[in-house]
Protein backbone atom coordinates (compact mmCIF):
# COMPACT_ATOMS: atom_id res chain seq x y z
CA UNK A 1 0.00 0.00 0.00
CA UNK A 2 1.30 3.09 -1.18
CA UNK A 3 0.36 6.47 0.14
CA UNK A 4 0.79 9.08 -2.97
CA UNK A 5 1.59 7.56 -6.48
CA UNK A 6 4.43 9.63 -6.16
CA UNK A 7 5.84 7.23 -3.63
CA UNK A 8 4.39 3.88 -5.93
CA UNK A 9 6.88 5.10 -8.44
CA UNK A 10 9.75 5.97 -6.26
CA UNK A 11 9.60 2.15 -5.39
CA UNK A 12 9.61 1.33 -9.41
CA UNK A 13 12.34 3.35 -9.98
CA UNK A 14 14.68 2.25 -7.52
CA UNK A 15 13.50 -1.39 -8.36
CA UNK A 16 14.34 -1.26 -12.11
CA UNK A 17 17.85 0.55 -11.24
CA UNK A 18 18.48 -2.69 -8.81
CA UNK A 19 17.76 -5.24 -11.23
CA UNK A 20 19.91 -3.20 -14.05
CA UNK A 21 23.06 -3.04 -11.66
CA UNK A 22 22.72 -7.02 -10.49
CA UNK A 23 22.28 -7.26 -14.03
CA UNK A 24 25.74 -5.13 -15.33
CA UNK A 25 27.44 -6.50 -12.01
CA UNK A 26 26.47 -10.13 -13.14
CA UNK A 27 27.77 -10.02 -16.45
CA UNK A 28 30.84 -8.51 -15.90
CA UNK A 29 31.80 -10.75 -13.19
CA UNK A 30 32.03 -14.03 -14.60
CA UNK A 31 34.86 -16.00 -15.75
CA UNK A 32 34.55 -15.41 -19.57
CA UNK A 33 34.81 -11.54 -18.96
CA UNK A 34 37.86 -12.19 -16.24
CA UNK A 35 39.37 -14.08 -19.19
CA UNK A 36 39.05 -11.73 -21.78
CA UNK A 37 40.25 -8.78 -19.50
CA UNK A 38 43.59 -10.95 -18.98
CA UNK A 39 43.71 -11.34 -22.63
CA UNK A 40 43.52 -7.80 -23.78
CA UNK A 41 46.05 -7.14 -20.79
CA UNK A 42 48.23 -9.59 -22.28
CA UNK A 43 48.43 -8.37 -25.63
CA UNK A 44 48.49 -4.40 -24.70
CA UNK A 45 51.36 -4.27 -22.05
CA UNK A 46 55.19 -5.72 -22.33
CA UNK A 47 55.98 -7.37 -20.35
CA UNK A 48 53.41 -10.09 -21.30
CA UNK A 49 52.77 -11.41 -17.90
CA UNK A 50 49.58 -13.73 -18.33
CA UNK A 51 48.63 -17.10 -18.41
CA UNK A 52 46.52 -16.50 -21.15
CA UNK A 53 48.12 -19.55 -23.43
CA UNK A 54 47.19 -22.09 -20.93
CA UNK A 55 43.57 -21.78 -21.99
CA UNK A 56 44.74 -22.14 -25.11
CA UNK A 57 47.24 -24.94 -24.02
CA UNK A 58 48.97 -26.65 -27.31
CA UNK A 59 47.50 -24.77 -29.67
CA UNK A 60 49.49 -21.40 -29.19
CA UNK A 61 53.37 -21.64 -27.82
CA UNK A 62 53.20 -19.47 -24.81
CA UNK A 63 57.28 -18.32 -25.06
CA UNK A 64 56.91 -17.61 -28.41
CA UNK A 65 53.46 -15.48 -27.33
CA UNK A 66 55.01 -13.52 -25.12
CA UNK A 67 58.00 -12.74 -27.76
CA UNK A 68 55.60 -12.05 -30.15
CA UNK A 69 53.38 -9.35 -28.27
CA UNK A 70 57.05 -7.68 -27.24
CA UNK A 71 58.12 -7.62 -31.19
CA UNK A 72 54.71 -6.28 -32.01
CA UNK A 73 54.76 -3.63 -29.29
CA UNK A 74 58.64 -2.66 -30.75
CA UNK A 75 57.24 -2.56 -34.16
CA UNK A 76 54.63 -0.09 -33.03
CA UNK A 77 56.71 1.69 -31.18
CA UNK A 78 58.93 2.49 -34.22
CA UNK A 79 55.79 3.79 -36.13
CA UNK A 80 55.56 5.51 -33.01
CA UNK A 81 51.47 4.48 -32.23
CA UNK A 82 50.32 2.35 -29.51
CA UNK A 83 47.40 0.28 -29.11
CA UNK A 84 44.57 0.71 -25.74
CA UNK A 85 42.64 -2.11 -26.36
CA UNK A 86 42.07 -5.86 -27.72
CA UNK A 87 40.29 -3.88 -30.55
CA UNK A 88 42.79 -2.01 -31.53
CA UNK A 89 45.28 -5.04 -31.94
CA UNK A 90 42.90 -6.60 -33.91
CA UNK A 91 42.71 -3.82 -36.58
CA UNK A 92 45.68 -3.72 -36.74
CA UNK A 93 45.84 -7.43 -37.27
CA UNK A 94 43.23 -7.01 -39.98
CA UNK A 95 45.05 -4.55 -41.74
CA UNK A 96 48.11 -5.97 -42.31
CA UNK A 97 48.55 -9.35 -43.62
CA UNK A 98 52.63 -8.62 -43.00
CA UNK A 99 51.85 -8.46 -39.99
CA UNK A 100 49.93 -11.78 -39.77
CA UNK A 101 52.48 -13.67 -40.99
CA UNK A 102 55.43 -11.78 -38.70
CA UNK A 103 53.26 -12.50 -35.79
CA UNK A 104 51.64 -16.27 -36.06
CA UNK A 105 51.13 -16.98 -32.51
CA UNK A 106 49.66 -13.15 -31.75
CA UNK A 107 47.47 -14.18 -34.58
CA UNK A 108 46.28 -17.04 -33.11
CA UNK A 109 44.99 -15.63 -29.96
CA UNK A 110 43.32 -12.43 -32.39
């Protein structure tokens, strides 16, 4: 029982803005999303310090992974760009087929 229908939709409100935020909170909390995060850290800082290639396990060579993202990160760094984000490696990626073929394990794991 509500006293003013002011107050009925008060309730409503805040209701709907719960259930959004369990919502967000939900699906950025699970263990694909944790994965994914440690991916695009892995491939956008040097050091690569990950264990991203065990979830790949034989299918990607983690040493030469790791040498790869530190080449690719030198060869940007002579262009003199950077990348911020998973998507921007993967334009990158895209663009180039050079690239592709200097990089095979980094374009595995793109």
């Amino acid at each position: 029982m509500f006293a003013t229908p002011k107050s009925y939709f008060q309730q409503q409100y805040v209701a709907v803005i719960d259930t959004a935020l369990g919502a967000i909170e939900s699906r950025f909390a699970s263990d694909t999303w944790n994965f994914l995060s440690d991916v695009e850290s892995a491939l956008i800082t040097v050091p690569v310090d990950t264990n991203v290639s065990d979830f790949y396990g034989s299918d990607v060579d983690a040493e030469r992974l790791k040498l790869h993202v530190s080449m690719f990160h030198d060869m940007l760094l002579q262009k003199q760009s950077r990348v911020s984000s998973f998507g921007d490696v993967v334009d990158i990626m895209k663009a180039d087929a050079t690239v592709r073929n200097l990089f095979p394990e980094l374009t595995k794991v793109t």
